[in-house]
C-alpha atoms as a PDB file:
ATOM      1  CA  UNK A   1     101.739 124.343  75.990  1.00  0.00           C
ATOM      2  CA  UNK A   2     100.738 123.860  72.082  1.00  0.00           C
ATOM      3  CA  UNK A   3     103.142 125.042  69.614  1.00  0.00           C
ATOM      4  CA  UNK A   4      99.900 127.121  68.231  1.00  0.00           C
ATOM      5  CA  UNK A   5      99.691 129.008  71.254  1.00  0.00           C
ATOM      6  CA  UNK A   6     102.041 131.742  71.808  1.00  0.00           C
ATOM      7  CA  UNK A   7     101.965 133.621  75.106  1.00  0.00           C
ATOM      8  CA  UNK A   8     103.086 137.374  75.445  1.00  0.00           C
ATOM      9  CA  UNK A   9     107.117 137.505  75.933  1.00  0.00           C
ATOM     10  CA  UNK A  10     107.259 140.576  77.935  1.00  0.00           C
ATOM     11  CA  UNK A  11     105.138 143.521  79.530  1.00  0.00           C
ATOM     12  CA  UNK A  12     106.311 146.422  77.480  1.00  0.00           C
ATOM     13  CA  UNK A  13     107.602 146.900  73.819  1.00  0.00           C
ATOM     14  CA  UNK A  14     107.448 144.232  71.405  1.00  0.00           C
ATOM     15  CA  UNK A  15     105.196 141.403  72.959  1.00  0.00           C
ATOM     16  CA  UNK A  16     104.646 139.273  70.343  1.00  0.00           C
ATOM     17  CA  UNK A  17     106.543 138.438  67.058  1.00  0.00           C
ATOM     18  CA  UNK A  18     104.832 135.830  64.600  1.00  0.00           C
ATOM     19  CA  UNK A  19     106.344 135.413  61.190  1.00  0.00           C
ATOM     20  CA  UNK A  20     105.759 133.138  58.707  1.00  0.00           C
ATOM     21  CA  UNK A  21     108.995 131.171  59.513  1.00  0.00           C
ATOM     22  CA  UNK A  22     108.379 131.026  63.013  1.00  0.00           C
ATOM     23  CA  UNK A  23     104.983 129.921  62.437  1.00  0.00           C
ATOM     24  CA  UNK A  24     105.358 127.311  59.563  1.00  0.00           C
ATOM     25  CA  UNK A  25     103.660 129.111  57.135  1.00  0.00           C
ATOM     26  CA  UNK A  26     103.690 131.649  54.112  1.00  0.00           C
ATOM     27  CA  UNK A  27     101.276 134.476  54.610  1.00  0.00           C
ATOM     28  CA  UNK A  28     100.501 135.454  58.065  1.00  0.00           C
ATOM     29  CA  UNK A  29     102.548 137.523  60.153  1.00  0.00           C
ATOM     30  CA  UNK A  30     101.376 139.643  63.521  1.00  0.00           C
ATOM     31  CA  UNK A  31     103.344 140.896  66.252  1.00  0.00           C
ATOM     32  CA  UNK A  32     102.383 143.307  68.754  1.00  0.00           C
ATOM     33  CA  UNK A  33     103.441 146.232  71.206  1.00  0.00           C
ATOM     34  CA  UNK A  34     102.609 147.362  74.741  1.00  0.00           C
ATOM     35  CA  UNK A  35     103.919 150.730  74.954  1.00  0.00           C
ATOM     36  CA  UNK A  36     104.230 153.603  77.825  1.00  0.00           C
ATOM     37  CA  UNK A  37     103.371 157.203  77.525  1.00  0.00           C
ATOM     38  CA  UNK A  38     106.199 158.383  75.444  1.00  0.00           C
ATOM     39  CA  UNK A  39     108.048 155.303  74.124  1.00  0.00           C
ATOM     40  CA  UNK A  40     107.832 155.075  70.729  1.00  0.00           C
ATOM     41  CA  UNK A  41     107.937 151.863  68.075  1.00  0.00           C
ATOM     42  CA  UNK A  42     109.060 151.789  64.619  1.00  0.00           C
ATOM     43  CA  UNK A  43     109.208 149.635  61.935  1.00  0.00           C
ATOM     44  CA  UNK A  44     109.688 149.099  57.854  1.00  0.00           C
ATOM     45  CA  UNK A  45     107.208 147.272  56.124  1.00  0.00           C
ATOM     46  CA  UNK A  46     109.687 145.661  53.721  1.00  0.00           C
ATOM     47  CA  UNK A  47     107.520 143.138  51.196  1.00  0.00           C
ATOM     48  CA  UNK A  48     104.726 143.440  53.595  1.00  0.00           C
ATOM     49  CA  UNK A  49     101.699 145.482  53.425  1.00  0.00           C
ATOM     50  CA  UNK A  50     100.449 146.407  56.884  1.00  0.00           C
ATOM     51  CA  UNK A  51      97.495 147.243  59.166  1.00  0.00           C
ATOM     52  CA  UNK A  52      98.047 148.665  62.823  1.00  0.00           C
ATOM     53  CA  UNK A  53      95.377 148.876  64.619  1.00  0.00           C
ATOM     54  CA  UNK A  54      95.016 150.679  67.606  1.00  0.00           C
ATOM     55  CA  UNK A  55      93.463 148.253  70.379  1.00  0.00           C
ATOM     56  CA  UNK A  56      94.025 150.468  73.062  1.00  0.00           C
ATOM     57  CA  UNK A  57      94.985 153.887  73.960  1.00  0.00           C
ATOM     58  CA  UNK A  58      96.386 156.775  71.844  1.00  0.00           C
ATOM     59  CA  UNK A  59      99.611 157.504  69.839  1.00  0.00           C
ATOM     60  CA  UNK A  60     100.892 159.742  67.314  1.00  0.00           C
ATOM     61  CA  UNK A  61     101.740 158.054  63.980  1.00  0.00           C
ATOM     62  CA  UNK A  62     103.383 158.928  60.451  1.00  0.00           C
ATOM     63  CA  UNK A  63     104.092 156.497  57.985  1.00  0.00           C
ATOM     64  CA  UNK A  64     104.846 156.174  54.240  1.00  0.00           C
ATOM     65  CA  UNK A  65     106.209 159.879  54.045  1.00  0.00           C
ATOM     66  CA  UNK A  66     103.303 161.492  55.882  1.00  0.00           C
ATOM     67  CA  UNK A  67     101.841 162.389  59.494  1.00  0.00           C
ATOM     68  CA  UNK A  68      98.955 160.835  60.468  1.00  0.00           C
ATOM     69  CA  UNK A  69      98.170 162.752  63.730  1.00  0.00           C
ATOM     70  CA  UNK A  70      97.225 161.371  66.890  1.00  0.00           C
ATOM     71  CA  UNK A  71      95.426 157.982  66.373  1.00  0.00           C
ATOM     72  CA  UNK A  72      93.208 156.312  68.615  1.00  0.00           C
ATOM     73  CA  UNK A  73      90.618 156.749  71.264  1.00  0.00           C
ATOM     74  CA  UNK A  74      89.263 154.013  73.183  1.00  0.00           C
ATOM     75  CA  UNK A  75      91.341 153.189  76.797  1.00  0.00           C
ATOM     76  CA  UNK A  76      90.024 149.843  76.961  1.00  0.00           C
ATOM     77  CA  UNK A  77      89.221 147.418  73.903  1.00  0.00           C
ATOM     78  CA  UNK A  78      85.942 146.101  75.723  1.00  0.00           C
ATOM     79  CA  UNK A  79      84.411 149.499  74.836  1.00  0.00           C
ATOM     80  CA  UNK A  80      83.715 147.769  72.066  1.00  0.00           C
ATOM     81  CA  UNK A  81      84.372 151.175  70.128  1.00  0.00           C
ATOM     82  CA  UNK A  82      85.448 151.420  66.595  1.00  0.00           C
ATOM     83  CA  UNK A  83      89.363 150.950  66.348  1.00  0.00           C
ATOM     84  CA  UNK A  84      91.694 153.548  64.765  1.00  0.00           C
ATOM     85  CA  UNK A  85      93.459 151.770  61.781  1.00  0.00           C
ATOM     86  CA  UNK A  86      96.109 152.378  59.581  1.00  0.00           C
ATOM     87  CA  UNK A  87      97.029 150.561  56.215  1.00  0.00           C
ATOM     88  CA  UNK A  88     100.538 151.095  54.895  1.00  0.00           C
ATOM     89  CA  UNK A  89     101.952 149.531  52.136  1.00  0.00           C
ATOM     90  CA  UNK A  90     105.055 147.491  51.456  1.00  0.00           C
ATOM     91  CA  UNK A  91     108.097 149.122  50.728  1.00  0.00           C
ATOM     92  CA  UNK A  92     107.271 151.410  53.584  1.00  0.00           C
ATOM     93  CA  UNK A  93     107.616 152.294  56.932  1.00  0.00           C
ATOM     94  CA  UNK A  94     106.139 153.631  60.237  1.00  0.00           C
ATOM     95  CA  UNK A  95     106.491 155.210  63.556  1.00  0.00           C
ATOM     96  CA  UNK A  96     104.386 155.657  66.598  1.00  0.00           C
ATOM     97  CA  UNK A  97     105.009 157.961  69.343  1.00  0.00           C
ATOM     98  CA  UNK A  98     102.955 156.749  72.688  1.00  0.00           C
ATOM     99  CA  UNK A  99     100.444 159.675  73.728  1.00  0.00           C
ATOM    100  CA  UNK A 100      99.016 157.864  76.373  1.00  0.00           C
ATOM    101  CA  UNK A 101      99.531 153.364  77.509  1.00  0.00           C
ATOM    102  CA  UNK A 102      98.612 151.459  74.300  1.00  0.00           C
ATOM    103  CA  UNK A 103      98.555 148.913  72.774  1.00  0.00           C
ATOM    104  CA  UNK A 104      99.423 148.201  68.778  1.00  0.00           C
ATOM    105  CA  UNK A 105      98.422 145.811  66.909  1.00  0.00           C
ATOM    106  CA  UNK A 106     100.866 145.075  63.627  1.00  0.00           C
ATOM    107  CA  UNK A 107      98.917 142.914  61.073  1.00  0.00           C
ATOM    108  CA  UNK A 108     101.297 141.537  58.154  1.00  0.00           C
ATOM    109  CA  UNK A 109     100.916 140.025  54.725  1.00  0.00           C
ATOM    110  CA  UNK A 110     102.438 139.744  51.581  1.00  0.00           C
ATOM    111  CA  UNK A 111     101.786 143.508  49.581  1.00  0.00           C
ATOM    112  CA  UNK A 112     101.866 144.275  46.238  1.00  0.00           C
ATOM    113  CA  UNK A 113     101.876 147.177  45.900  1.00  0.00           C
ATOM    114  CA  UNK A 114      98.269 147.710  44.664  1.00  0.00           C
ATOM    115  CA  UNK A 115      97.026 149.861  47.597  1.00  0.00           C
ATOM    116  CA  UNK A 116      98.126 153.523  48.927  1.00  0.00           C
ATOM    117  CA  UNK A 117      98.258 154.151  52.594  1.00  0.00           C
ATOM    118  CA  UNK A 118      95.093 155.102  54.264  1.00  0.00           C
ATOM    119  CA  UNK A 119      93.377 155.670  57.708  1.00  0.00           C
ATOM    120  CA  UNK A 120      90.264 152.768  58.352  1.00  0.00           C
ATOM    121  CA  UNK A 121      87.933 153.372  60.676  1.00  0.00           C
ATOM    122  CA  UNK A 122      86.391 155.137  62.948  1.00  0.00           C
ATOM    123  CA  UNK A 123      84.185 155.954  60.465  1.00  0.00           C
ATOM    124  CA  UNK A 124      82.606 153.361  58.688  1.00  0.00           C
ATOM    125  CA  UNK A 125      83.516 150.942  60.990  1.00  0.00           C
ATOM    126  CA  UNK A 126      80.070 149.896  62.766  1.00  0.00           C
ATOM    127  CA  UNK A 127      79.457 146.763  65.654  1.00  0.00           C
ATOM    128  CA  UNK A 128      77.100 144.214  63.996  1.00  0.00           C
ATOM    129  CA  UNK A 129      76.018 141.394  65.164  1.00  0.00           C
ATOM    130  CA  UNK A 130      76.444 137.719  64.115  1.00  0.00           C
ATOM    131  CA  UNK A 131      74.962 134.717  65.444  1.00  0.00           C
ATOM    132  CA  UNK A 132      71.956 133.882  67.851  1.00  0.00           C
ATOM    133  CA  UNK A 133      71.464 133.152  71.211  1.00  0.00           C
ATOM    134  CA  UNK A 134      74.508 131.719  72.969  1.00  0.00           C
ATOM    135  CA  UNK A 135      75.998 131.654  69.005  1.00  0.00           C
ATOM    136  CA  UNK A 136      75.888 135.694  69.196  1.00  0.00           C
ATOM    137  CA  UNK A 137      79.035 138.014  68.797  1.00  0.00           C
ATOM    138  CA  UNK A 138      79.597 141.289  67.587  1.00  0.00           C
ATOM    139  CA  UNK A 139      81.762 142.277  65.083  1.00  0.00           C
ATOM    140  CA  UNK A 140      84.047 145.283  63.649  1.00  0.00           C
ATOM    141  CA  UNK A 141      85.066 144.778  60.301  1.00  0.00           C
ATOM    142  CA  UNK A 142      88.646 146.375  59.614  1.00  0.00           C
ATOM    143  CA  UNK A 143      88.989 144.916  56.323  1.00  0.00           C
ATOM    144  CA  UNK A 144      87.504 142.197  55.269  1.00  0.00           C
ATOM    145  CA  UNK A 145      86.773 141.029  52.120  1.00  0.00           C
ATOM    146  CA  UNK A 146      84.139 143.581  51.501  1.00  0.00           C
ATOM    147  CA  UNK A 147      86.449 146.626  51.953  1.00  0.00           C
ATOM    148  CA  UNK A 148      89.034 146.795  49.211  1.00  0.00           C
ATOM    149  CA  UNK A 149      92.120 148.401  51.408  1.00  0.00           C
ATOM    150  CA  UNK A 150      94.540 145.701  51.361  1.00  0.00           C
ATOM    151  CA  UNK A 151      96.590 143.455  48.758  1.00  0.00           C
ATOM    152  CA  UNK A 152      96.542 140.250  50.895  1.00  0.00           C
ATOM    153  CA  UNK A 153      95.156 140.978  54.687  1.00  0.00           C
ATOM    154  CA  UNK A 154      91.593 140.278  55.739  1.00  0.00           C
ATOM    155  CA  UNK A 155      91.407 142.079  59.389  1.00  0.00           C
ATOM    156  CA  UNK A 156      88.693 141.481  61.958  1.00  0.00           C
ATOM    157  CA  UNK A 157      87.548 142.324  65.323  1.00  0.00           C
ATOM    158  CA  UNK A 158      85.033 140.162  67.439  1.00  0.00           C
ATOM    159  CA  UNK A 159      83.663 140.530  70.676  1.00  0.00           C
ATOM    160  CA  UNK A 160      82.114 137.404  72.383  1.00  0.00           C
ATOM    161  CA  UNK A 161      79.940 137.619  75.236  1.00  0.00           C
ATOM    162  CA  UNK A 162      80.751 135.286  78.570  1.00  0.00           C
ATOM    163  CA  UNK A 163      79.136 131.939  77.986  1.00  0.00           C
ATOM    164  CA  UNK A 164      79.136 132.059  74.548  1.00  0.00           C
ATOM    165  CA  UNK A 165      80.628 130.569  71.314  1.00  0.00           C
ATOM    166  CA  UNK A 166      82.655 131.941  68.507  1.00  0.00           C
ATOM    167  CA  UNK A 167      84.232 131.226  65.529  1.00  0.00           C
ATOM    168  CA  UNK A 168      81.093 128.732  65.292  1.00  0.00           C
ATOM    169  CA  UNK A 169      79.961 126.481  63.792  1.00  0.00           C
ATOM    170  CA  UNK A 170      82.863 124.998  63.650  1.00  0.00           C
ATOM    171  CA  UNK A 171      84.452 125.499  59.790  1.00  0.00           C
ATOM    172  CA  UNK A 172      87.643 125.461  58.150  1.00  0.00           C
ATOM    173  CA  UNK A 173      89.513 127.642  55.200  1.00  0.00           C
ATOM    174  CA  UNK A 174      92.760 125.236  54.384  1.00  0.00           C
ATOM    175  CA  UNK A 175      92.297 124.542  50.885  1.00  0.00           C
ATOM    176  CA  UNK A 176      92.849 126.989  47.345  1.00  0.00           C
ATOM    177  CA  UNK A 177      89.875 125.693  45.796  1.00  0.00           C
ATOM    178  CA  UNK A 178      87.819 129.424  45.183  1.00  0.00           C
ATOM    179  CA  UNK A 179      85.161 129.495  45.529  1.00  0.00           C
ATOM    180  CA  UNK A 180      83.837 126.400  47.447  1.00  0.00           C
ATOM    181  CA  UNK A 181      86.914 127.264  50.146  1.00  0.00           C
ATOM    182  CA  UNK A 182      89.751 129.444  50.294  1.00  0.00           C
ATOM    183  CA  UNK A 183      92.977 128.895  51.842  1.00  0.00           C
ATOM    184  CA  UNK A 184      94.014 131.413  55.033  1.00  0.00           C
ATOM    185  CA  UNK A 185      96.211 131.477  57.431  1.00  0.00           C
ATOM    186  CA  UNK A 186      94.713 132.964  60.515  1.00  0.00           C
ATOM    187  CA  UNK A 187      96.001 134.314  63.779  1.00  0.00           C
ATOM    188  CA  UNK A 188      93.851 135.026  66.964  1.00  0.00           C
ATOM    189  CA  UNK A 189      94.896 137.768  69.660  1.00  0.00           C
ATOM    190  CA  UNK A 190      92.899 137.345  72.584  1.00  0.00           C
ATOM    191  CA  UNK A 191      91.766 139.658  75.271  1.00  0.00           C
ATOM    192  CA  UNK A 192      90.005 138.867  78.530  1.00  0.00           C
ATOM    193  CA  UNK A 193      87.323 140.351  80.718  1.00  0.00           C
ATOM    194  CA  UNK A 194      88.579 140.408  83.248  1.00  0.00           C
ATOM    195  CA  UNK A 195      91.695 140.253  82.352  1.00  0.00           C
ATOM    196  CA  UNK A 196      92.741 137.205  85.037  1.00  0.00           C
ATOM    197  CA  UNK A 197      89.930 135.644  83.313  1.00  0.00           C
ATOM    198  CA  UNK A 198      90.318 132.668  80.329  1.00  0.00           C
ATOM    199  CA  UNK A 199      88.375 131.203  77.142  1.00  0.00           C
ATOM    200  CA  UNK A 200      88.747 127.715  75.340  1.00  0.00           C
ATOM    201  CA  UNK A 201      89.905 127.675  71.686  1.00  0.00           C
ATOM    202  CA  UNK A 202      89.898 124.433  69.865  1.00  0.00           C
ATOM    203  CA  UNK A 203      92.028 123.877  66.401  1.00  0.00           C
ATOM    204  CA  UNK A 204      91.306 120.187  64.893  1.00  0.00           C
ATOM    205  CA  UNK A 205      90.905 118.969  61.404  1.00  0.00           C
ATOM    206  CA  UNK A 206      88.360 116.416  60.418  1.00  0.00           C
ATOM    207  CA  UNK A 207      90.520 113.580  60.211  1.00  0.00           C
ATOM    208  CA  UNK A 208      92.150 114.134  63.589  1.00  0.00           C
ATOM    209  CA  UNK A 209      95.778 114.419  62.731  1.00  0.00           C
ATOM    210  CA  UNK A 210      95.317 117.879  64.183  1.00  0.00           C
ATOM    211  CA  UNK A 211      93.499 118.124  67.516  1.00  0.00           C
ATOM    212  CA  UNK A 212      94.572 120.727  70.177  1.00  0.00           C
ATOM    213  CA  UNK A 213      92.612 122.296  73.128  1.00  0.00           C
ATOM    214  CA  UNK A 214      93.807 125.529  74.386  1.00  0.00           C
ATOM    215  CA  UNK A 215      93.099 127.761  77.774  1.00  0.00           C
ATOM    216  CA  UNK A 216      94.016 131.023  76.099  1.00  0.00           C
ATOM    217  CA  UNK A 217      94.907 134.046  78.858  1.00  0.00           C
ATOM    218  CA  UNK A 218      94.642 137.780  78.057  1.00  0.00           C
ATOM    219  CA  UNK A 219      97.322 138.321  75.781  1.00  0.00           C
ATOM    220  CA  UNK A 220      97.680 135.417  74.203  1.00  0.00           C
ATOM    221  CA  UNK A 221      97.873 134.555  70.273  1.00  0.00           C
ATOM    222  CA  UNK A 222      97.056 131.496  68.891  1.00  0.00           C
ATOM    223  CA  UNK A 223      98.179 130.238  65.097  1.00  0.00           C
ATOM    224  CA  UNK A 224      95.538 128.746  62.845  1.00  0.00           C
ATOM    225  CA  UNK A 225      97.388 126.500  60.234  1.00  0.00           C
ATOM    226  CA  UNK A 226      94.410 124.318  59.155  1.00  0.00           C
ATOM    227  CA  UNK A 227      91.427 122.858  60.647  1.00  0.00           C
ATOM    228  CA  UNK A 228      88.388 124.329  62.687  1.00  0.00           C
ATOM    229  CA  UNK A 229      88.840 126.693  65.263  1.00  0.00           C
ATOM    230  CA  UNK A 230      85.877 127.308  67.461  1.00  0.00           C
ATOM    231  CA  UNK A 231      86.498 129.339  70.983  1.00  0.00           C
ATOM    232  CA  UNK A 232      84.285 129.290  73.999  1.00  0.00           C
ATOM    233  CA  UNK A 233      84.101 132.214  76.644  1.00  0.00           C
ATOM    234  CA  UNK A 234      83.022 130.654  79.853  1.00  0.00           C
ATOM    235  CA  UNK A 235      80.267 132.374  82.025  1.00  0.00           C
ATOM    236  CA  UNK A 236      81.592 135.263  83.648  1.00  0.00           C
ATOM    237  CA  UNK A 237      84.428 135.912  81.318  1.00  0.00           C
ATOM    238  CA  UNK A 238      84.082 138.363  77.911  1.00  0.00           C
ATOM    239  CA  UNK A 239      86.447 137.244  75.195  1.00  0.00           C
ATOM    240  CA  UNK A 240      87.981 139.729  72.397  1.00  0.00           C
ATOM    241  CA  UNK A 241      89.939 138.669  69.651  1.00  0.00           C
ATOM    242  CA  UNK A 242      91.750 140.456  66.533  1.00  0.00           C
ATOM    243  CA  UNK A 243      91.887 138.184  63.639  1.00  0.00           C
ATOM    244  CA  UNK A 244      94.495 138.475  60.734  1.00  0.00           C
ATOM    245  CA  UNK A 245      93.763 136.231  58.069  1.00  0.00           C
ATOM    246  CA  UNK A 246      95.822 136.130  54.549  1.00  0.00           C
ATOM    247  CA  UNK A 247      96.330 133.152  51.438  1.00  0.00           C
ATOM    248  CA  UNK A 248      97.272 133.645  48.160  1.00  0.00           C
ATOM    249  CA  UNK A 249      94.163 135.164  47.273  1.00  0.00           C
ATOM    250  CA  UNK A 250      91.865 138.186  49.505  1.00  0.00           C
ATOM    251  CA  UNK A 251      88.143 135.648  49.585  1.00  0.00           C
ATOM    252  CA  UNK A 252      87.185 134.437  53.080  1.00  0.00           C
ATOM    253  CA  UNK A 253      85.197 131.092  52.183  1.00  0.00           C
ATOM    254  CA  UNK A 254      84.798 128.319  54.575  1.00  0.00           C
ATOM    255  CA  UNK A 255      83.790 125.013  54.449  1.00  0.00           C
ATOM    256  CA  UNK A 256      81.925 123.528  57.460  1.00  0.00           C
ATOM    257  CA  UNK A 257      82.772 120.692  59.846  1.00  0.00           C
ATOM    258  CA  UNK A 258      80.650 117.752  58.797  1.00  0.00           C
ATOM    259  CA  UNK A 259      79.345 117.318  62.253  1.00  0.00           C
ATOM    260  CA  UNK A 260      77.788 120.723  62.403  1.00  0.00           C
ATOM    261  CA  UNK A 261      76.455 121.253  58.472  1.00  0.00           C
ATOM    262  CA  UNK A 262      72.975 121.441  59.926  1.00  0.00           C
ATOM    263  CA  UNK A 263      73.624 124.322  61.731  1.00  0.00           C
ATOM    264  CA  UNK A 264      74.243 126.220  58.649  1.00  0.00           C
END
């Protein structure tokens, strides 16, 4: 299996632990927990600013000295309902009390200190869609560039109907060269529908010193260090993925692959 592929290491409790060490890198860090009704997860933030985001099912959360309530509302992501979200600063921390089977996503980057905590979404939140024909897929914006929560995190959902592409045309963010191209870091959590179901994601750099293929399963994150990083959702299978992108500065630009400019 690639080293940028990083299946689930368990069924309940802390799944998935990226950090920039473990992947190579400086910004990006995601991990993510499967919990039962009543366990509970908790965490400081340290020099990390944070997003969870409630991809399935309901808990109750506090964090940074204050109660959130009960966040959360969809049972299944492919609802395709606006997530719950919660940004917390770094130097903080967090708790979350399982009202119901969830799921939790914990997006990480660098923090600053230049943001207070705040619920995102529902509200505001909307599913738009992006592309044409078998190029289409819908997206929720958690925080991208256009919503000034974070310090350093950029925060996406996408939706990608079977049979279609994603994360295409194929195009690249490696470089810190604002604002032809920005550098991020990017991480992709993937869901299936159904969940035995797989998708394709490809992660290759123009001059080929990078060049993976991937059959990502439900549950499975791959790490974006450089290069393009198209994914295909066969026929018959509906892909979801949460991206978490971060560099030393919060601009998404992108830079095509030269063998798909005129698709642009």
């Amino acid at each position: 299996m690639s080293n940028l592929q990083h299946k689930p290491f368990g069924t309940r409790g802390k799944v998935h632990d990226i950090t920039p060490a473990s992947a190579g890198w400086r910004y990006v860090g995601f991990s993510l927990y499967r919990l039962k009704a009543g366990d509970r997860a908790h965490e400081a933030t340290g020099s990390n600013e944070v997003i969870l985001v409630m991809v399935e099912g309901r808990a109750a959360v506090s964090g940074a000295g204050k109660d959130w309530g009960v966040l959360g509302e969809r049972m299944d992501v492919f609802e395709k309902t606006p997530p719950h979200c919660l940004y917390l600063p770094n130097g903080s921390d967090w708790e979350a009390a399982a009202q119901t089977d969830c799921t939790i996503a914990v997006c990480q980057a660098p923090g600053k200190g230049g943001h207070e905590a705040r619920r995102i979404g529902p509200d505001n939140i909307t599913l738009t869609q992006r592309g044409e024909g078998s190029n289409s897929r819908f997206i929720n914006n958690i925080a991208m560039e256009a919503e000034p929560y974070c310090d350093s995190l950029l925060v996406t959902e996408v939706f990608t109907p079977a049979g279609n592409w994603s994360s295409y045309p194929s195009h690249r963010h490696d470089e810190d060269d604002f604002p032809r191209i920005t550098y991020l870091e990017e991480t992709y959590y993937h869901r299936l529908n159904p969940a035995q179901g797989w998708g394709v994601q490809r992660v290759y750099t123009d001059d080929g010193t990078l060049d993976e293929v991937m059959a990502v399963r439900d549950g499975d994150v791959v790490c974006v260090p450089r290069g393009h990083h198209p994914c295909g959702a066969p026929h018959g299978f509906e892909m979801y993925y949460l991206n978490v992108m971060a560099g030393p500065r919060r601009n998404w630009r992108f830079v095509p692959a030269p063998e798909v400019e005129h698709l642009f």
